[in-house]
N, C-alpha and C. Protein backbone atom coordinates (compact mmCIF):
# COMPACT_ATOMS: atom_id res chain seq x y z
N UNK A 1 131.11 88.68 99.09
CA UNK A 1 130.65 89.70 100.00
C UNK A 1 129.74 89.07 101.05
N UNK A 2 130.17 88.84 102.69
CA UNK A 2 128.95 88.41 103.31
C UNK A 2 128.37 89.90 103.95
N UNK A 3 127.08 89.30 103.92
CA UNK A 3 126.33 90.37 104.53
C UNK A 3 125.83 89.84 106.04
N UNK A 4 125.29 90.59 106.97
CA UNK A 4 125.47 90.36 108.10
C UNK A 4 124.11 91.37 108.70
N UNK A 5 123.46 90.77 109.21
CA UNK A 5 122.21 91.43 110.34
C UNK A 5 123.05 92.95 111.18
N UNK A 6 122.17 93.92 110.51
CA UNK A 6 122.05 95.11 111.13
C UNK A 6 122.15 95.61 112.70
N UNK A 7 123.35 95.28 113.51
CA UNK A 7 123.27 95.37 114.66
C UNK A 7 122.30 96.41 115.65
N UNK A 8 121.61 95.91 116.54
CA UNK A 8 120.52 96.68 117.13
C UNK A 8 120.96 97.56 118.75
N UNK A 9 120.90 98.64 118.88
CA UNK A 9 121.58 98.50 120.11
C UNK A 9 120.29 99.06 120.91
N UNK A 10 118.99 99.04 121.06
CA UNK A 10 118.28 99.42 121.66
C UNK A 10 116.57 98.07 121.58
N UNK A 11 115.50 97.86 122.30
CA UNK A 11 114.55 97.08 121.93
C UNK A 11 113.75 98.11 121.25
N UNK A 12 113.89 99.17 121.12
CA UNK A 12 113.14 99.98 120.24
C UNK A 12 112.64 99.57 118.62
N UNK A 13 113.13 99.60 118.20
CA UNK A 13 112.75 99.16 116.87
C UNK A 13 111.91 97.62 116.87
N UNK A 14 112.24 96.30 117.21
CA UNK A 14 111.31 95.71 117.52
C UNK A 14 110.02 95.77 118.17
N UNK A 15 110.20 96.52 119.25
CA UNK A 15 109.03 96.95 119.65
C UNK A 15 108.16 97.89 118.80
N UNK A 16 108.68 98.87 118.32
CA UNK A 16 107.96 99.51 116.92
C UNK A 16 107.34 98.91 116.28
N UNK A 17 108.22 97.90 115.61
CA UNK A 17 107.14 96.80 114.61
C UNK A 17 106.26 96.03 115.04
N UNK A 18 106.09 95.82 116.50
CA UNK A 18 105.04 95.05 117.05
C UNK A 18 104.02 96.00 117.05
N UNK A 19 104.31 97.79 117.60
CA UNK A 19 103.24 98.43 117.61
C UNK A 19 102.37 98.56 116.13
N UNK A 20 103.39 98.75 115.26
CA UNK A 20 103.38 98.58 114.01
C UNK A 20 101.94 97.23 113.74
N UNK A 21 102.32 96.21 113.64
CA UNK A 21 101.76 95.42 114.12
C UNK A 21 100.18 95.41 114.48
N UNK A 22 100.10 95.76 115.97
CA UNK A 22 98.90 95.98 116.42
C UNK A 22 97.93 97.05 115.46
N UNK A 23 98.86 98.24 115.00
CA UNK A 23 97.98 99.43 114.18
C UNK A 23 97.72 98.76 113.01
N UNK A 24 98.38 97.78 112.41
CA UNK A 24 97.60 97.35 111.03
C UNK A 24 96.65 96.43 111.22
N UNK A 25 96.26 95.91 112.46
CA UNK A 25 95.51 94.27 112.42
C UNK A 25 94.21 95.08 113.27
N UNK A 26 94.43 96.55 113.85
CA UNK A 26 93.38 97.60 114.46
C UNK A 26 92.52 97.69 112.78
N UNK A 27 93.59 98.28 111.86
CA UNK A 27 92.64 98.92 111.58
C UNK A 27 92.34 98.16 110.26
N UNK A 28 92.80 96.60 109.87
CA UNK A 28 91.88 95.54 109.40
C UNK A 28 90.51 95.02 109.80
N UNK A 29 90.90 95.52 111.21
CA UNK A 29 89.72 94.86 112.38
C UNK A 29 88.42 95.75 111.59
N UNK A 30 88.71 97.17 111.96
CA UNK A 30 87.61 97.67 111.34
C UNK A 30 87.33 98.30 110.17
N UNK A 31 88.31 97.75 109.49
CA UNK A 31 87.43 97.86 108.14
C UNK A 31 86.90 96.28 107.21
N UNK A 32 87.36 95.67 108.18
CA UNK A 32 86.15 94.30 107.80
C UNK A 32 85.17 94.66 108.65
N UNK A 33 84.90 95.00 110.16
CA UNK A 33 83.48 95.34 110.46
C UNK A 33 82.92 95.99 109.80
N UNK A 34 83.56 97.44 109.37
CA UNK A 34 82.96 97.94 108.63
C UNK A 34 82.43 97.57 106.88
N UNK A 35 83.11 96.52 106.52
CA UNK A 35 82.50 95.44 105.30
C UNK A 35 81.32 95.06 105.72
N UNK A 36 81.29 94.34 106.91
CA UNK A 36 80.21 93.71 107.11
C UNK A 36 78.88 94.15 107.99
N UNK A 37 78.77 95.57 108.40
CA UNK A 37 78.15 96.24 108.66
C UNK A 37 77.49 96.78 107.25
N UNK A 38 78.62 96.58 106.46
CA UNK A 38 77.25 97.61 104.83
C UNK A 38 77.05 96.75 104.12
N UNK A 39 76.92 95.28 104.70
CA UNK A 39 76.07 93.94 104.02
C UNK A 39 77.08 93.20 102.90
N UNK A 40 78.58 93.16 103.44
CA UNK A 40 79.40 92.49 102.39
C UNK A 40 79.76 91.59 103.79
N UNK A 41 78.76 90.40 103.36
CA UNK A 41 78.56 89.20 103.99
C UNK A 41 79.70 88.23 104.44
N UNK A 42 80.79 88.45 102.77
CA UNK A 42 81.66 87.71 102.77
C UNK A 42 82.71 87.96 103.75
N UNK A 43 83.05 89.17 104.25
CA UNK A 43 83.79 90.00 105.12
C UNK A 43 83.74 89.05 106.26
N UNK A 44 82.60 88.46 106.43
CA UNK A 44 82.47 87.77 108.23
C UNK A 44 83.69 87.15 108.61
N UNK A 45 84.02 85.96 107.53
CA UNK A 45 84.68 85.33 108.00
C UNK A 45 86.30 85.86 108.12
N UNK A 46 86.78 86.58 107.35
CA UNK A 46 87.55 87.55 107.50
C UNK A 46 87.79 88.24 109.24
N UNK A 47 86.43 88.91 109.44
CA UNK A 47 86.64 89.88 110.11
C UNK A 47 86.63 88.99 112.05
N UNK A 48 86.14 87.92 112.05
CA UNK A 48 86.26 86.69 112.52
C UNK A 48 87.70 86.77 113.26
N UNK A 49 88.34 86.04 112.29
CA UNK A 49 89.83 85.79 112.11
C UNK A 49 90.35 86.59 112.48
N UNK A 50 90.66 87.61 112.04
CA UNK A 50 91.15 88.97 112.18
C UNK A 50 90.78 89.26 113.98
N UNK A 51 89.87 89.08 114.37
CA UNK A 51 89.44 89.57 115.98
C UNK A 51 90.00 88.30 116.96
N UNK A 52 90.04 87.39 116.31
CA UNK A 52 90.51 86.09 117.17
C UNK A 52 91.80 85.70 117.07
N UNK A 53 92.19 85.83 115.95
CA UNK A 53 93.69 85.26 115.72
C UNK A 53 94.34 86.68 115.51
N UNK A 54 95.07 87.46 114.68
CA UNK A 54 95.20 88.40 114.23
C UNK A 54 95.74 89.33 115.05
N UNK A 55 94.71 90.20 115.75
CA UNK A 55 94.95 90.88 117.01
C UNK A 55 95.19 90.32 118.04
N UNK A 56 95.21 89.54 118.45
CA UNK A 56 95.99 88.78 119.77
C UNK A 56 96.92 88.32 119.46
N UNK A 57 97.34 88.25 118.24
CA UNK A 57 98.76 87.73 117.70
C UNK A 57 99.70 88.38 117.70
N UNK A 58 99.34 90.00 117.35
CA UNK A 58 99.85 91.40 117.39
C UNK A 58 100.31 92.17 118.83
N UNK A 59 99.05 91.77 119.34
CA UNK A 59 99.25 92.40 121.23
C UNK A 59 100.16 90.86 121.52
N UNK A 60 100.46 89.82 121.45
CA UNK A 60 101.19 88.93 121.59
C UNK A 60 103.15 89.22 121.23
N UNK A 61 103.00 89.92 119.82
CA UNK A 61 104.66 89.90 119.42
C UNK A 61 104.76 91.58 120.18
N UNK A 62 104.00 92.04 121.07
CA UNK A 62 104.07 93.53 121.38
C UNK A 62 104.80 93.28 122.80
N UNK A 63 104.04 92.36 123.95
CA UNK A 63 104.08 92.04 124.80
C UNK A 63 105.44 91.27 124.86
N UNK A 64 105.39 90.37 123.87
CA UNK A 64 107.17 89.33 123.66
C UNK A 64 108.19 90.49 123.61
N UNK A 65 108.03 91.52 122.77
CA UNK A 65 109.44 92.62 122.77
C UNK A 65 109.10 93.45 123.53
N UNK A 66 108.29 93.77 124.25
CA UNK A 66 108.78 94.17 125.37
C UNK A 66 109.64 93.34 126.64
N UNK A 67 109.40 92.13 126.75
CA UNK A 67 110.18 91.63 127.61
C UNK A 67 110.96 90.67 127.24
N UNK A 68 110.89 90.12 125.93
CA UNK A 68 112.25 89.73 125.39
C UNK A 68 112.75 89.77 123.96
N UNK A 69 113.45 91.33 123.77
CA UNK A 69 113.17 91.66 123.15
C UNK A 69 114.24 90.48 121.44
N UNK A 70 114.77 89.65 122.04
CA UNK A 70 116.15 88.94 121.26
C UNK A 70 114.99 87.82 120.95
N UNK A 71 114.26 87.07 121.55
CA UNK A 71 113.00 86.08 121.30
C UNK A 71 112.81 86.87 120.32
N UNK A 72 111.86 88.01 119.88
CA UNK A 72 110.95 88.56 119.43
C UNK A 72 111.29 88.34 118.18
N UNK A 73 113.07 88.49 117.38
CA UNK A 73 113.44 88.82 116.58
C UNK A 73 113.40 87.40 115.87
N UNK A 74 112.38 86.57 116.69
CA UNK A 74 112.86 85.23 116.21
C UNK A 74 112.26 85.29 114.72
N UNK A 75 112.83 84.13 113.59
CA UNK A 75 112.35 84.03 112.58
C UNK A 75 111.09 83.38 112.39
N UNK A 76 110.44 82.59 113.73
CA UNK A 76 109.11 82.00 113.84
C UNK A 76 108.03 82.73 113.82
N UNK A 77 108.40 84.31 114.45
CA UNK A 77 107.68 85.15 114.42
C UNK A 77 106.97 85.71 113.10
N UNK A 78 108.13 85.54 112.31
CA UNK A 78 107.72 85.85 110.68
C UNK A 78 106.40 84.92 109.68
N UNK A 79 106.90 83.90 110.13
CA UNK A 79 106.06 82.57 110.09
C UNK A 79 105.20 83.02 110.47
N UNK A 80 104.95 83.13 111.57
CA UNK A 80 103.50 83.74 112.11
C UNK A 80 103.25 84.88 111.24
N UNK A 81 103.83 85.71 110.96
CA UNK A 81 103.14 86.87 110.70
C UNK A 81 102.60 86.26 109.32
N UNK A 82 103.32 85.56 108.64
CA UNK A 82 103.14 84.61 107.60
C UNK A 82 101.16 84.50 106.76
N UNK A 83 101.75 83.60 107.86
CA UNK A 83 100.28 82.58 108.31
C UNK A 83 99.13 83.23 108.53
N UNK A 84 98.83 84.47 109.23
CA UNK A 84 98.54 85.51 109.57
C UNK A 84 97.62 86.23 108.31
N UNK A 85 98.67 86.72 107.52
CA UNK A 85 98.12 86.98 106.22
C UNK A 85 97.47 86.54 104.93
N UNK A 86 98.27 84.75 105.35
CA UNK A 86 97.92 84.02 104.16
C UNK A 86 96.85 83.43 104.51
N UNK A 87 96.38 83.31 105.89
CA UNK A 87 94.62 82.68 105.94
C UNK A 87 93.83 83.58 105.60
N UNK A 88 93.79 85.49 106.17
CA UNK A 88 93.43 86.32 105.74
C UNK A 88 92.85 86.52 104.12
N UNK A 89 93.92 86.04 103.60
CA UNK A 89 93.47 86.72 102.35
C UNK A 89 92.82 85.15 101.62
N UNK A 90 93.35 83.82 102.54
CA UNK A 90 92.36 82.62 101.49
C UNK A 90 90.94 83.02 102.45
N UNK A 91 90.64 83.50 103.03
CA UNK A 91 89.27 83.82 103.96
C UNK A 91 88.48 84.84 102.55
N UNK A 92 89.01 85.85 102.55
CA UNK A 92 88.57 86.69 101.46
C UNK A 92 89.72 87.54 100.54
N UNK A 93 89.39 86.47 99.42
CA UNK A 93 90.66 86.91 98.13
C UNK A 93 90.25 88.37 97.32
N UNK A 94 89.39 89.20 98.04
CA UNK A 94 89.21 90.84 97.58
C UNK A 94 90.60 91.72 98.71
N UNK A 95 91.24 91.12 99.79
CA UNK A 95 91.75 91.59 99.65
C UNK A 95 93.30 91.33 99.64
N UNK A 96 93.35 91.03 98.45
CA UNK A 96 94.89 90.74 97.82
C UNK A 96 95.78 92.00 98.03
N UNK A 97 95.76 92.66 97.30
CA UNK A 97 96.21 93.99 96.91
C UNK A 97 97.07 94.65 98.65
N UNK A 98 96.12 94.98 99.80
CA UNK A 98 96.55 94.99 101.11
C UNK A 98 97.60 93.96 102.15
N UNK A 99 97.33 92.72 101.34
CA UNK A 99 97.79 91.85 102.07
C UNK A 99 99.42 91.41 101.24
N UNK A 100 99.11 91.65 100.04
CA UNK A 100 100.78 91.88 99.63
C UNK A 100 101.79 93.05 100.23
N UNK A 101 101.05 94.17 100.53
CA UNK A 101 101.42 95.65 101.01
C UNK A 101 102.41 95.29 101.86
N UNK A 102 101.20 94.60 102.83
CA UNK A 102 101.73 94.58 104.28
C UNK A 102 102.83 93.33 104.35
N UNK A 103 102.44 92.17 103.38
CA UNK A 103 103.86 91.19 103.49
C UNK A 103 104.84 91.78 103.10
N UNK A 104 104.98 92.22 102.22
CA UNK A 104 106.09 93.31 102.08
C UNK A 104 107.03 94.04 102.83
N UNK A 105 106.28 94.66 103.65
CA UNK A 105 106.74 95.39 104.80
C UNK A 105 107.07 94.59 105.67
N UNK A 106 106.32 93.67 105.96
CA UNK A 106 107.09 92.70 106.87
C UNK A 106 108.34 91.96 106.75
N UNK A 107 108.28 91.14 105.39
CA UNK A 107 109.36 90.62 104.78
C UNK A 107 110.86 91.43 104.95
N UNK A 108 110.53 92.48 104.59
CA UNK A 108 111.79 94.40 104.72
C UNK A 108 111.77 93.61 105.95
N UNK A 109 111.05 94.01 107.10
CA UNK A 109 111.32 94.77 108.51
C UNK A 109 111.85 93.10 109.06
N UNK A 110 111.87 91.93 108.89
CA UNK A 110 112.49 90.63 109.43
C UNK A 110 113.52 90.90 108.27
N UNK A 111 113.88 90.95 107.44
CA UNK A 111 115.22 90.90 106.74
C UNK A 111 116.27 91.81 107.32
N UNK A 112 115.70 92.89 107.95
CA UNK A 112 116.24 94.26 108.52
C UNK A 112 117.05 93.93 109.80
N UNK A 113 115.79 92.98 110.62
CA UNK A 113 116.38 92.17 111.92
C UNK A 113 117.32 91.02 112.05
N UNK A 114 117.11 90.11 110.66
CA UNK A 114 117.81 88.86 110.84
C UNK A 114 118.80 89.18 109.86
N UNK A 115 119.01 90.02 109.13
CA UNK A 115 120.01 89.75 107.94
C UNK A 115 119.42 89.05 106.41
N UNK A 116 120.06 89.26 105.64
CA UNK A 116 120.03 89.30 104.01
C UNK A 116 119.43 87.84 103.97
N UNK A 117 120.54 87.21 104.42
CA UNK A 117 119.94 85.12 103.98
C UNK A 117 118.69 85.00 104.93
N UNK A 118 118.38 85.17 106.42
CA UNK A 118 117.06 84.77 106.67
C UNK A 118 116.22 85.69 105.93
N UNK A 119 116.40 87.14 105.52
CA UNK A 119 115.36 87.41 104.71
C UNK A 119 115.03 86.90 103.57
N UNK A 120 116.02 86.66 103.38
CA UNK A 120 115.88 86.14 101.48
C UNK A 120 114.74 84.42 101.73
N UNK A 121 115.29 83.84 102.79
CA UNK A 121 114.58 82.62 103.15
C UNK A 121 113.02 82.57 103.64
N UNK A 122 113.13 83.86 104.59
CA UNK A 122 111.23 84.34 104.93
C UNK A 122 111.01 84.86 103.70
N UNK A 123 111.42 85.43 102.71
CA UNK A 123 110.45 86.09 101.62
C UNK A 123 110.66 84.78 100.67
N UNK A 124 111.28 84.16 100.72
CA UNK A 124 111.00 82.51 100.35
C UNK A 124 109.15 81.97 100.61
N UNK A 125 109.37 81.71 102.23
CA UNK A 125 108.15 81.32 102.74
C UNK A 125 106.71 81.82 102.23
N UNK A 126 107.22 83.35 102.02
CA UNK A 126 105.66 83.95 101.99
C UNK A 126 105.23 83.74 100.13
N UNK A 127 106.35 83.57 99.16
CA UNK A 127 105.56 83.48 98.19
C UNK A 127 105.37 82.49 98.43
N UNK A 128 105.86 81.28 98.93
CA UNK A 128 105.29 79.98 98.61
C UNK A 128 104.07 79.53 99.50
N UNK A 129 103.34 80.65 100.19
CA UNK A 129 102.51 80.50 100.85
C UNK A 129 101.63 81.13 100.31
N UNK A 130 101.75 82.49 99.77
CA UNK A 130 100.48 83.10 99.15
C UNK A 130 100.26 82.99 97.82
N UNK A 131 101.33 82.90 97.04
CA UNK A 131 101.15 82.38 95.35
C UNK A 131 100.15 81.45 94.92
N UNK A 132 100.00 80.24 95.93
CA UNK A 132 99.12 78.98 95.61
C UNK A 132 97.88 79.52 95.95
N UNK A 133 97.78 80.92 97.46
CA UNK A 133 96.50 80.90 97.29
C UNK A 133 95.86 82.06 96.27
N UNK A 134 96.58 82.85 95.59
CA UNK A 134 96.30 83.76 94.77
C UNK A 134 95.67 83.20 93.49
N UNK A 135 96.58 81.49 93.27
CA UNK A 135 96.10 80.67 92.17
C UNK A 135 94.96 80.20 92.22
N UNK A 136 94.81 79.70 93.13
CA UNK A 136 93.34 79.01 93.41
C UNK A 136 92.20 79.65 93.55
N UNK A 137 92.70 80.80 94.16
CA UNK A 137 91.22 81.53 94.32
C UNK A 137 90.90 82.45 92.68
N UNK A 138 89.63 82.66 92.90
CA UNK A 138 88.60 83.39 91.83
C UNK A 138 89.28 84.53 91.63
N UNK A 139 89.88 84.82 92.63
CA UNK A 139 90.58 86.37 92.48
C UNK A 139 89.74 87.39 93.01
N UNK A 140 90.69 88.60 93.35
CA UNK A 140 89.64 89.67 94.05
C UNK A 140 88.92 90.75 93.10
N UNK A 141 89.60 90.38 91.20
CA UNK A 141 89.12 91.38 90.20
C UNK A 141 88.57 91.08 89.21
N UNK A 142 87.39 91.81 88.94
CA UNK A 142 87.10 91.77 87.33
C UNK A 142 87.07 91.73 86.68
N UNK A 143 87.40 91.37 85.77
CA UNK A 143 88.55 91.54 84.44
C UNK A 143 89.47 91.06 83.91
N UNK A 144 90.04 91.51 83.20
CA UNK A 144 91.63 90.84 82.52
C UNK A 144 92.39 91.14 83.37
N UNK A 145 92.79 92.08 84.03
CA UNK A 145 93.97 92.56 84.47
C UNK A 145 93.85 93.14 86.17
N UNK A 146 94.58 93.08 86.92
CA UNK A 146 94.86 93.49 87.92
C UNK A 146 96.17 94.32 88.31
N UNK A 147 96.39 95.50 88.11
CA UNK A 147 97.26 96.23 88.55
C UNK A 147 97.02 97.14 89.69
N UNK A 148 98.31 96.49 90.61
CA UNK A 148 98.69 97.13 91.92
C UNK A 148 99.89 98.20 91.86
C-alpha cells in the first residue's frame, strides 16, 4: 500500500499552522513571564528563549506561507519547530508535559503536509531529540510517577 501526501489545493491550511504557531509561542511567552513575575526564577531562561528565538520563529514560518506557501511545507521547517521545543524544555524540564502536547501536534500537522514516510521520519527526529533530554534532566516531577 503506498501512501502519498494529502493534496493541498489552497495556502490556507499552512498558513493556519503558522498562525497556529504564533498563538502557541504567544501564549508560552506569557506564561513564562508570568512564571517569572511570581518569583519562579527558573522560568527566565525559558522565557528568554521563548521571546528571542521562538516567536520570531513563528512570525517567521507565518510570513514564509504567506508568500511561499510550497517552501513553508518544507521538512526543515519541522526541524525547526523541532529544535524549538527541545531547547525549551532542556531550558526548563517542568515543562515536559506541554512540550510533548505541542510536538505532537506538530509531528500530525507535518505528516498531514508531507505524507506518511516524512512523517514517520520527523517523528523520528523529535524522539531522538527530546528522549535524551527527558533522560538527563531531574525531571519536571516529584515522585515515582508521572502521568500525562
Amino acid at each position: 500500500m503506498r501512501m502519498e501526501r494529502v493534496p493541498l489545493e489552497s495556502s490556507r491550511p499552512v498558513i493556519g499552522l503558522a498562525a497556529v504557531r504564533i498563538a502557541l509561542s504567544t501564549i508560552a511567552v506569557a506564561a513564562a513571564g508570568v512564571a517569572v513575575i511570581s518569583g519562579e526564577d527558573e522560568a527566565k531562561p525559558v522565557l528568554v528563549f521563548l521571546g528571542a528565538v521562538a516567536l520570531p520563529w513563528s512570525i517567521f514560518t507565518l510570513v514564509l506561507a504567506q508568500r511561499a506557501p510550497r517552501i513553508s511545507m518544507s521538512p526543515f521547517l519541522a526541524v525547526g519547530d523541532l529544535v524549538v521545543l527541545a531547547t525549551s524544555e532542556a531550558l526548563l524540564p517542568a515543562i515536559y508535559g506541554p512540550v510533548r502536547s505541542i510536538t505532537l501536534l506538530l509531528i500530525v500537522a507535518h505528516a498531514y503536509f508531507q505524507g506518511a514516510g516524512m512523517g514517520t521520519l520527523i517523528a523520528a527526529v523529535g524522539v531522538t531529540m527530546l528522549v535524551p533530554i527527558a533522560a538527563l534532566s531531574d525531571g519536571p516531577h516529584e515522585g515515582g510517577r508521572l502521568v500525562i
